[in-house]
C-alpha atoms as a PDB file:
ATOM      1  CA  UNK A   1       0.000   0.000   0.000  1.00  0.00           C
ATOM      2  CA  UNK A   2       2.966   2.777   0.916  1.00  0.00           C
ATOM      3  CA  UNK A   3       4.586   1.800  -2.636  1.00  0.00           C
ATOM      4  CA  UNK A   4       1.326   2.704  -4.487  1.00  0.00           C
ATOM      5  CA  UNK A   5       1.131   5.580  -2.234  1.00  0.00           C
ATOM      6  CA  UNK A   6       4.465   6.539  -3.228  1.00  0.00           C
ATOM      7  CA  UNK A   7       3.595   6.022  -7.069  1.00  0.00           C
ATOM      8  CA  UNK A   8       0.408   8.030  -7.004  1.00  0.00           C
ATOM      9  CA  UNK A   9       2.498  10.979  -4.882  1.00  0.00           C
ATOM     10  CA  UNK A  10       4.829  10.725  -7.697  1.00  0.00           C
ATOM     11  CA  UNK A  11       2.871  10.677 -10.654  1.00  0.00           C
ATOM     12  CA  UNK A  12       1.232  14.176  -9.179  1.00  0.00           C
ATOM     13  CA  UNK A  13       4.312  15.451  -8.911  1.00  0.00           C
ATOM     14  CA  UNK A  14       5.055  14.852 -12.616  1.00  0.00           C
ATOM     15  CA  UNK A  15       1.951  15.778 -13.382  1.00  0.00           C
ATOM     16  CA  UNK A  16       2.283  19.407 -11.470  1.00  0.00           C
ATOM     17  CA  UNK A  17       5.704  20.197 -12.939  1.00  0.00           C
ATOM     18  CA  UNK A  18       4.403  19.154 -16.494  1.00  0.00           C
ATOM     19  CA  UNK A  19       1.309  21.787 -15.784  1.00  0.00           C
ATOM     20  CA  UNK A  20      -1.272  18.781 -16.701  1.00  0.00           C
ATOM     21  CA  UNK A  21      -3.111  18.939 -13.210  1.00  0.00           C
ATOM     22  CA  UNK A  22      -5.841  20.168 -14.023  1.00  0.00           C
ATOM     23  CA  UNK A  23      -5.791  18.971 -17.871  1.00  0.00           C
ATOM     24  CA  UNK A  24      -8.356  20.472 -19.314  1.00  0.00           C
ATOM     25  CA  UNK A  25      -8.959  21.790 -23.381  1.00  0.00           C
ATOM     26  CA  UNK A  26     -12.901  21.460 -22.576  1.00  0.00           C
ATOM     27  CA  UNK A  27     -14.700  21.844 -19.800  1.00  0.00           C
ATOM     28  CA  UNK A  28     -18.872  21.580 -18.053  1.00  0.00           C
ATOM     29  CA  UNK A  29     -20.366  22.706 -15.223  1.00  0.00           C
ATOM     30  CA  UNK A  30     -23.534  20.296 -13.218  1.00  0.00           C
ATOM     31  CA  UNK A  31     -25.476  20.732 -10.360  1.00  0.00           C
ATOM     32  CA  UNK A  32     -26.107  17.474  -8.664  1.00  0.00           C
ATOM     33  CA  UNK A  33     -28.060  16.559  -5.376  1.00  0.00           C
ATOM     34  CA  UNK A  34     -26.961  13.552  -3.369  1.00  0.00           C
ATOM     35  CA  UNK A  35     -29.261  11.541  -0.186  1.00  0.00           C
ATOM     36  CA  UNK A  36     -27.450  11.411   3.097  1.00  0.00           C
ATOM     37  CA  UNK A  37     -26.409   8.082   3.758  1.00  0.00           C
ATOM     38  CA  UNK A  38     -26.568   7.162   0.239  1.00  0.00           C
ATOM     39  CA  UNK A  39     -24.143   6.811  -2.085  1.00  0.00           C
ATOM     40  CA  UNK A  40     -23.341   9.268  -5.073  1.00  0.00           C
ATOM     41  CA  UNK A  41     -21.978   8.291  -8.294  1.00  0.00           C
ATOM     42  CA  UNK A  42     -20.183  11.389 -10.266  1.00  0.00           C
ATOM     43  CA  UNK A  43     -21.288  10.764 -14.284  1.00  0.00           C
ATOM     44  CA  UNK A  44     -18.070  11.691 -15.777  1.00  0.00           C
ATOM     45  CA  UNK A  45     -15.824   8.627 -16.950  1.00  0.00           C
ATOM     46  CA  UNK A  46     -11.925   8.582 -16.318  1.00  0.00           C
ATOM     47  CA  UNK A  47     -10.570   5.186 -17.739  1.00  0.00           C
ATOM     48  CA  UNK A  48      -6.858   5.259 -18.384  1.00  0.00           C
ATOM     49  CA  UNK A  49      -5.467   8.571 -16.748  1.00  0.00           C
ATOM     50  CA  UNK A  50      -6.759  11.553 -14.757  1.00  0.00           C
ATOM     51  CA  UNK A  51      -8.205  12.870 -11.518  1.00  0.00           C
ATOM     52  CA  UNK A  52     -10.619  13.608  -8.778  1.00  0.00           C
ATOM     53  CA  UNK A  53     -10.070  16.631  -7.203  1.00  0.00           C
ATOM     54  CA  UNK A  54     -12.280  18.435  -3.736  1.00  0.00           C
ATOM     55  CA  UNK A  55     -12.360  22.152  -3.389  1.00  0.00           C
ATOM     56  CA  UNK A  56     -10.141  22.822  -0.621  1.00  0.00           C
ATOM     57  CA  UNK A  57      -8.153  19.626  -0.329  1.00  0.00           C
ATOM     58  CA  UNK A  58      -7.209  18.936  -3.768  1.00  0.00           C
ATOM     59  CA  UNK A  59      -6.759  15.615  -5.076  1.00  0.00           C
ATOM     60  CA  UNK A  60      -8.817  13.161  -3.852  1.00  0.00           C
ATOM     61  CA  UNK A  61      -7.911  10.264  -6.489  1.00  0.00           C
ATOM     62  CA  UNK A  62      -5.888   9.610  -9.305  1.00  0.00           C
ATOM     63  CA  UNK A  63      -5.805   6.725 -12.179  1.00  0.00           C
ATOM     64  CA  UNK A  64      -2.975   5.976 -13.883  1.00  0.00           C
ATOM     65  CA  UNK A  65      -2.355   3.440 -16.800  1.00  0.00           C
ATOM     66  CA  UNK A  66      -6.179   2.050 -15.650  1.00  0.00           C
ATOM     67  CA  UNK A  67      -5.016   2.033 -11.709  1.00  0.00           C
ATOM     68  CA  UNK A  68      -6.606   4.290  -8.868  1.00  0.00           C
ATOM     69  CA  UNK A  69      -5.334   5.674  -6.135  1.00  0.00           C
ATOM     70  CA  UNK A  70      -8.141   6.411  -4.289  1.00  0.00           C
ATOM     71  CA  UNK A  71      -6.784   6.983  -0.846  1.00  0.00           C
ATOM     72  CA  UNK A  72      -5.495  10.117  -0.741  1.00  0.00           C
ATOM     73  CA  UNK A  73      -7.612  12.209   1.391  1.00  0.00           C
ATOM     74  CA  UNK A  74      -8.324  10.838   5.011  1.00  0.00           C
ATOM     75  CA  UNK A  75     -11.567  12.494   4.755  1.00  0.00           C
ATOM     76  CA  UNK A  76     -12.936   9.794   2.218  1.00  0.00           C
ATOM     77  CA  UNK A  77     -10.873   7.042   3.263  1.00  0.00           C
ATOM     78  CA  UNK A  78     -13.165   3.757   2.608  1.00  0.00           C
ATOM     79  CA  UNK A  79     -15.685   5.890   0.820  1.00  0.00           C
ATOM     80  CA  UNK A  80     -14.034   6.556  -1.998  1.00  0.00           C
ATOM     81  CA  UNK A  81     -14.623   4.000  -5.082  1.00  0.00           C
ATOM     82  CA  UNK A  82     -13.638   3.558  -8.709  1.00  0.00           C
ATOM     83  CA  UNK A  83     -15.008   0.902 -11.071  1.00  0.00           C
ATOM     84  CA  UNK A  84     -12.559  -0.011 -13.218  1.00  0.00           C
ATOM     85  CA  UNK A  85     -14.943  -0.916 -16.245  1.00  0.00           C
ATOM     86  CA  UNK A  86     -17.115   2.269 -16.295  1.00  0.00           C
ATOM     87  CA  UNK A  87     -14.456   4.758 -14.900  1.00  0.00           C
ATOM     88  CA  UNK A  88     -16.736   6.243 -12.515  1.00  0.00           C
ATOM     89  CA  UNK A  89     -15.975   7.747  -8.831  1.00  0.00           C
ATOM     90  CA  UNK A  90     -18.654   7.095  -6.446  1.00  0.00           C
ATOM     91  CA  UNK A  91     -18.778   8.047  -3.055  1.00  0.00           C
ATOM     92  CA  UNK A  92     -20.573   5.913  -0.545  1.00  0.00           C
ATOM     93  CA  UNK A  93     -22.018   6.782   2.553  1.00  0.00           C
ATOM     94  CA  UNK A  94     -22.799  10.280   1.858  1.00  0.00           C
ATOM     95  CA  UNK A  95     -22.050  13.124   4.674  1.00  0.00           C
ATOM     96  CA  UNK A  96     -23.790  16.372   4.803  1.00  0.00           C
ATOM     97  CA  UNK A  97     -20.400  17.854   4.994  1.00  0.00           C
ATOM     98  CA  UNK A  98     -19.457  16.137   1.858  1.00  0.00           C
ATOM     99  CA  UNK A  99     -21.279  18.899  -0.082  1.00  0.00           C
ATOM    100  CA  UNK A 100     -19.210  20.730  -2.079  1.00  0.00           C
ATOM    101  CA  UNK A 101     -17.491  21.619  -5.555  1.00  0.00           C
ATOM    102  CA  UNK A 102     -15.879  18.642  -7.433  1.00  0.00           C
ATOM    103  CA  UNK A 103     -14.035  18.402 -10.569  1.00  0.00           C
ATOM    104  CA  UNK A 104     -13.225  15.339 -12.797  1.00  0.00           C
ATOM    105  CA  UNK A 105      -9.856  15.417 -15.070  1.00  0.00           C
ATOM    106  CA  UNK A 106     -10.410  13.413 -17.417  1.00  0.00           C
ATOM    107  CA  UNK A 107      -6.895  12.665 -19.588  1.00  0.00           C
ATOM    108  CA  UNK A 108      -8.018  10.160 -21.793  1.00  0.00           C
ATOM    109  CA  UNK A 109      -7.444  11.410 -24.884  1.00  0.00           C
ATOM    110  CA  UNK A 110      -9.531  14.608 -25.893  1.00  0.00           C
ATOM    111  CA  UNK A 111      -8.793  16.738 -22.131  1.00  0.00           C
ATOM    112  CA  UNK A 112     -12.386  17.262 -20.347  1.00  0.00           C
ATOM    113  CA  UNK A 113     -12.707  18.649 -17.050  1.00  0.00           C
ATOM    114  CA  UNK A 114     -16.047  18.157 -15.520  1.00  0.00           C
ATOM    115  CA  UNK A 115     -16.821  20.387 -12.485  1.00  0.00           C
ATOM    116  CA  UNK A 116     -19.898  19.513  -9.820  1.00  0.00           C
ATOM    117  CA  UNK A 117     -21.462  21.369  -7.724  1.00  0.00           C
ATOM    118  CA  UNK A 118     -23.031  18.721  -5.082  1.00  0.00           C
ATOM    119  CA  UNK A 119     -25.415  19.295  -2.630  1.00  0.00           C
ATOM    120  CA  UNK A 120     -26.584  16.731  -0.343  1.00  0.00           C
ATOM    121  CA  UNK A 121     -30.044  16.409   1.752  1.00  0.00           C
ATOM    122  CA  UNK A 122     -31.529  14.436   4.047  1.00  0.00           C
ATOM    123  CA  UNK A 123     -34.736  12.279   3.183  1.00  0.00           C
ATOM    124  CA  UNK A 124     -37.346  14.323   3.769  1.00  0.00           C
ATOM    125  CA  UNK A 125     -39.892  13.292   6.937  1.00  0.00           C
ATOM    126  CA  UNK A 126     -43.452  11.736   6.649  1.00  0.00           C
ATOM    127  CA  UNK A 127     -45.940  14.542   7.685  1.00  0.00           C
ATOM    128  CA  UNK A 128     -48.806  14.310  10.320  1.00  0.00           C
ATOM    129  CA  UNK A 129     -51.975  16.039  10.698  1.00  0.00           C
ATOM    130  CA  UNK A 130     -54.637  17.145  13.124  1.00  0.00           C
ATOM    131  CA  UNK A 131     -58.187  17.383  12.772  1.00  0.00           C
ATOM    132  CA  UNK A 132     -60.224  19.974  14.641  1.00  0.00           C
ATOM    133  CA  UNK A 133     -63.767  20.307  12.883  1.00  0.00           C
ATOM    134  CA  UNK A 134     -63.400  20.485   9.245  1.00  0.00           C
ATOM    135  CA  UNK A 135     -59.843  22.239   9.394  1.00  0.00           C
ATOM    136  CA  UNK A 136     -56.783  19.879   9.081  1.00  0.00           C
ATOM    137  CA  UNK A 137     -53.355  20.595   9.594  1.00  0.00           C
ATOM    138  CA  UNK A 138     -50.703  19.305   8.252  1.00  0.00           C
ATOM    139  CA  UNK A 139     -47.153  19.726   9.726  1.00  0.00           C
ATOM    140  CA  UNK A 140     -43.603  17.794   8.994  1.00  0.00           C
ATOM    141  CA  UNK A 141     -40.046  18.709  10.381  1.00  0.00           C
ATOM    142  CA  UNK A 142     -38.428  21.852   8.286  1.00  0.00           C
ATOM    143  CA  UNK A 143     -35.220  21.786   6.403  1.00  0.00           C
ATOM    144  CA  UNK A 144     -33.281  22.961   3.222  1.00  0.00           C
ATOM    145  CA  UNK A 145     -35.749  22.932   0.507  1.00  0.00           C
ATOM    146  CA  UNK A 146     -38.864  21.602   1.869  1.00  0.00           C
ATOM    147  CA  UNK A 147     -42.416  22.265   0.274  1.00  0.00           C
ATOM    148  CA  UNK A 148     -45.325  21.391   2.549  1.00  0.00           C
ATOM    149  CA  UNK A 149     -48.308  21.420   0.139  1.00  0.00           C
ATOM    150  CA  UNK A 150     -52.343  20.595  -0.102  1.00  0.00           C
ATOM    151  CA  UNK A 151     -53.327  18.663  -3.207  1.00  0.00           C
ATOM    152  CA  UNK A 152     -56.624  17.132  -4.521  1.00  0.00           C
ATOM    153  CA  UNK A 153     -55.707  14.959  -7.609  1.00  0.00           C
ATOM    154  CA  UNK A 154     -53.629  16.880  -9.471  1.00  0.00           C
ATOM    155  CA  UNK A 155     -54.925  20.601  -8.324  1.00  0.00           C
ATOM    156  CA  UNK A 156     -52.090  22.021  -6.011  1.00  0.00           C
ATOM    157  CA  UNK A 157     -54.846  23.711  -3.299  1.00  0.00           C
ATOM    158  CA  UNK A 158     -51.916  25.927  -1.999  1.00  0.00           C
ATOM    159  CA  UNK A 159     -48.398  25.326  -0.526  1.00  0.00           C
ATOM    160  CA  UNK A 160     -45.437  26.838   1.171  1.00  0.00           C
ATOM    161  CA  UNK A 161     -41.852  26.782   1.235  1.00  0.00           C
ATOM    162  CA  UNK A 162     -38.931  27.329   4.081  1.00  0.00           C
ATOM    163  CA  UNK A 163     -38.335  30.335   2.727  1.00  0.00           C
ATOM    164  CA  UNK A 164     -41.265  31.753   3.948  1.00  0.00           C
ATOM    165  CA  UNK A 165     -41.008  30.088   7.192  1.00  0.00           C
ATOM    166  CA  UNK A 166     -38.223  32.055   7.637  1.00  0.00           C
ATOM    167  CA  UNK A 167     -39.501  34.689   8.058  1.00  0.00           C
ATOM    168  CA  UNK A 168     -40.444  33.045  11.333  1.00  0.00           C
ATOM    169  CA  UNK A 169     -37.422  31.669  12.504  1.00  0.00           C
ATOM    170  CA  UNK A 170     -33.878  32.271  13.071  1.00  0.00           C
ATOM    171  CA  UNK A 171     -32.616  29.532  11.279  1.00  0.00           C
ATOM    172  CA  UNK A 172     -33.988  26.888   9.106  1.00  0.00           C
ATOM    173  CA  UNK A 173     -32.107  24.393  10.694  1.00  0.00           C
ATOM    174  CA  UNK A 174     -33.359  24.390  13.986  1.00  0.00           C
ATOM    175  CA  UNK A 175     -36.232  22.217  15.536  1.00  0.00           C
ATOM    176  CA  UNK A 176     -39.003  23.753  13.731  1.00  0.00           C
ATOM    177  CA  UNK A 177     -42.037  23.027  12.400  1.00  0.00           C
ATOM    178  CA  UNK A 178     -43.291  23.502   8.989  1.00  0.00           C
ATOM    179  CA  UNK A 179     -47.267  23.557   8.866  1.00  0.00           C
ATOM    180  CA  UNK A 180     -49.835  24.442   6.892  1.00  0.00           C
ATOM    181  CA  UNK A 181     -53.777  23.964   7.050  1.00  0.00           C
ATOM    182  CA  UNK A 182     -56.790  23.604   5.241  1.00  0.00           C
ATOM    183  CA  UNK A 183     -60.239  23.511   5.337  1.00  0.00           C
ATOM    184  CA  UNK A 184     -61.466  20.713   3.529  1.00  0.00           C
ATOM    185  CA  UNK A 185     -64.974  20.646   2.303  1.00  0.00           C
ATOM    186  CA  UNK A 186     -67.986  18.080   3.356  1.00  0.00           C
ATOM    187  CA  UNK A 187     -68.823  16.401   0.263  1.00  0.00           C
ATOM    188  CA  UNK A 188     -66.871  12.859   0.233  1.00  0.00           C
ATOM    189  CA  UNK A 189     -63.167  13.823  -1.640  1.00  0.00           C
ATOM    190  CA  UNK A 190     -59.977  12.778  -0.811  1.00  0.00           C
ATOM    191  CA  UNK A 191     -56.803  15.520   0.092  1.00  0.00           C
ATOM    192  CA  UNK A 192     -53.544  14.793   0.129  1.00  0.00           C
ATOM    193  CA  UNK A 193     -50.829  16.692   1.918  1.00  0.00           C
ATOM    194  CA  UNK A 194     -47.408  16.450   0.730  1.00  0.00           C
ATOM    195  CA  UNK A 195     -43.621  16.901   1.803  1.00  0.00           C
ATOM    196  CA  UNK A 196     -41.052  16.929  -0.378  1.00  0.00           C
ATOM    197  CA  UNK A 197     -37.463  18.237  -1.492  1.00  0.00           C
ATOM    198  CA  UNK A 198     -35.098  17.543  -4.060  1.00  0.00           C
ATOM    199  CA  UNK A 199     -34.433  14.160  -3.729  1.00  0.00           C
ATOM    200  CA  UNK A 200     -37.586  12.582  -2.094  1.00  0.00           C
ATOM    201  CA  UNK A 201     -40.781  13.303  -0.934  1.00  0.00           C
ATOM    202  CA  UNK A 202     -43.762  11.847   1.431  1.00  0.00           C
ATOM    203  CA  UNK A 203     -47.350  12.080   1.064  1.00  0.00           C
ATOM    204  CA  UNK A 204     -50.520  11.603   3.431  1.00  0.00           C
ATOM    205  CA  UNK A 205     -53.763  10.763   2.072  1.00  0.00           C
ATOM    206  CA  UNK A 206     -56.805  12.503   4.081  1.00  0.00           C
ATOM    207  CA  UNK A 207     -60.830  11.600   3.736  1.00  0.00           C
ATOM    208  CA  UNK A 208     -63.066  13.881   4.161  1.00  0.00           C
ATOM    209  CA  UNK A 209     -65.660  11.862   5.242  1.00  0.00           C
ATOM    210  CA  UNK A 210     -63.335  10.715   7.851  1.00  0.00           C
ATOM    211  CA  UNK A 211     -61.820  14.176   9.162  1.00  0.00           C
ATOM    212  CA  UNK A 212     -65.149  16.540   8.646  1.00  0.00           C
ATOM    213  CA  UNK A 213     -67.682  14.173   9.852  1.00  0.00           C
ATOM    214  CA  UNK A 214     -70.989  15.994  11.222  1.00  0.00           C
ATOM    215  CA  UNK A 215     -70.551  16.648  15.074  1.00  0.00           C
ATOM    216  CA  UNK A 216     -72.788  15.284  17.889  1.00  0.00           C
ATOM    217  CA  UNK A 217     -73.996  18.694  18.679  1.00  0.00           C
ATOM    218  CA  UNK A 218     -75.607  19.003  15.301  1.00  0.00           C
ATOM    219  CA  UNK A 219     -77.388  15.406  15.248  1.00  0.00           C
ATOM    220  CA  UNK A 220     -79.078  15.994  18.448  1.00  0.00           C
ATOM    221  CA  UNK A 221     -80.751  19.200  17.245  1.00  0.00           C
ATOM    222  CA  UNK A 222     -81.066  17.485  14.177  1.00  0.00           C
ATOM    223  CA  UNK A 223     -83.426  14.882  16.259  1.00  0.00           C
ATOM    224  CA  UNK A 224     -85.631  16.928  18.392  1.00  0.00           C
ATOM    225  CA  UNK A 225     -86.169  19.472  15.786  1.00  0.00           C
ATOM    226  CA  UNK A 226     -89.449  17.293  14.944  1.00  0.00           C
ATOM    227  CA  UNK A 227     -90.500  16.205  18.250  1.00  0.00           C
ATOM    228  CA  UNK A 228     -91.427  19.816  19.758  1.00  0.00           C
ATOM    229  CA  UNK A 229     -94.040  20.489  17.165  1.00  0.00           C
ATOM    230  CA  UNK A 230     -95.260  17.013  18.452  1.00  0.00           C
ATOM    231  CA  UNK A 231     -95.248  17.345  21.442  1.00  0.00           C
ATOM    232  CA  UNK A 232     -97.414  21.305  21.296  1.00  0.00           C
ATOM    233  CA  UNK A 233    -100.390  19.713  19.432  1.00  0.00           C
ATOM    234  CA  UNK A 234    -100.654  17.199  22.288  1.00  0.00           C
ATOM    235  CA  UNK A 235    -100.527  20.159  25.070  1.00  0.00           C
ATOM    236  CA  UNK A 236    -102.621  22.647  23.452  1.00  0.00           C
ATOM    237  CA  UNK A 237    -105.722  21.123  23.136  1.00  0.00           C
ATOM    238  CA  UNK A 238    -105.109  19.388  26.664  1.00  0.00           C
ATOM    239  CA  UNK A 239    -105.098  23.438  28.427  1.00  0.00           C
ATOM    240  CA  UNK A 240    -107.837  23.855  25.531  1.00  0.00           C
ATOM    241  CA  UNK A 241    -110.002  20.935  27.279  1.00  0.00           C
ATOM    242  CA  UNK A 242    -108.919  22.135  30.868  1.00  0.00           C
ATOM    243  CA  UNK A 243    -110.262  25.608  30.507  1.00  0.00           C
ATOM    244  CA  UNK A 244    -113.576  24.698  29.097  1.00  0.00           C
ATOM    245  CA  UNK A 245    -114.555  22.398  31.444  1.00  0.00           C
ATOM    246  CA  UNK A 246    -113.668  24.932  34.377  1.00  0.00           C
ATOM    247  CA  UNK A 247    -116.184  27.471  32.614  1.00  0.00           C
ATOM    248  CA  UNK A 248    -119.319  25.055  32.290  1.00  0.00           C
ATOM    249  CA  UNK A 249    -118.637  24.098  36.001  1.00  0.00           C
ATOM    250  CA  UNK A 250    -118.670  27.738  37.186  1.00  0.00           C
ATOM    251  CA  UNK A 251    -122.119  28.160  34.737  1.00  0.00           C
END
């Protein structure tokens, strides 16, 4: 392992004296997104001879005459792959603080360096909701790039985004909440409220049948409604009667 170590050392060295490090005649710029925990595969080949390079720390691999080095950073060390027949890097479990700029060198014949800008999330978290009445609402933990949103079908009802809840907090990072609620109507449909960022997203259905359900209070007037009319024809005529026969007995 320390005499490939040495080798790869060296060939950077030759490769910084000779100016080739970066080699590039054409270059690309991507934005990429990444899953904490996950594992991220950069889609720019290097099969015979070039590099992987970090902002701030430099090289973080090098092939050589189809050979990786792919130990050179401690920060990466074990996480750091190559596959020899497609000439891809991949990094495996993925660290918020791997986020960053990367380039790929890529030497094989025509020089292309491919620069990526990755940003890595977390999965976003299922949301929950309350019911009070007829109103719902539907909260899930906050973080970069979440939209909260009410949909029926394929009708976004409305939605929001952190950067309106910022506006509320200090930092979009701490232990808040993002919420938003709706009044769903009392004719049978079905809601859904959904959280999602870049790179995943959770739904949860909601009936209305089930969350705007008529209350007690209502079904209990709804039941004597008819019974007082009932029950005034039966005491009318009964003071009716009671009257009439106190007048013929005073007669």
């Amino acid at each position: 392992m320390e005499t490939k170590h040495l080798r790869t050392c060296l060939v950077l060295l030759i490769y910084d004296v000779a100016g080739l490090s970066p080699s590039s005649a054409w270059s690309r710029r991507q934005q990429v997104q990444g899953i904490m925990g996950e594992s991220f595969t950069f889609p720019a080949p290097v099969l015979t001879r070039g590099f992987l390079l970090y902002e701030g720390l430099g090289n973080l691999a090098v092939v050589f005459r189809r050979n990786a080095d792919t130990n050179v950073k401690g920060k990466f060390r074990d996480r750091l792959q190559w596959d020899k027949q497609t000439g891809f890097f991949t990094i495996t479990e993925l660290k918020l603080q791997d986020e960053g700029q990367y380039k790929v060198d890529n030497s094989d014949g025509q020089k292309i360096l491919t620069t990526f800008q990755l940003t890595v999330y977390k999965r976003v978290s299922k949301p929950t909701v309350d019911t009070q009445n007829c109103s719902v609402l539907c909260s899930v933990e906050n973080d970069r790039d979440v939209t909260l949103s009410w949909t029926r079908g394929k009708e976004i009802l409305n939605q929001t985004r952190e950067k309106e809840i910022l506006i509320q907090t200090s930092s979009p990072h701490l232990n808040t909440t993002l919420s938003l609620r709706l009044d769903i109507e009392r004719h049978p449909e079905t809601y859904y409220c959904e959280a999602k960022n870049p790179v995943s997203s959770e739904r949860l259905r909601v009936d209305s049948e089930e969350h705007c359900a008529p209350t007690k209070t209502t079904k209990v007037k709804l039941r004597y409604i008819p019974v007082i009319p009932s029950a005034a024809l039966l005491v009318f005529p009964g003071i009716f009667l009671f009257y009439f026969i106190k007048q013929k007995l005073q007669c």
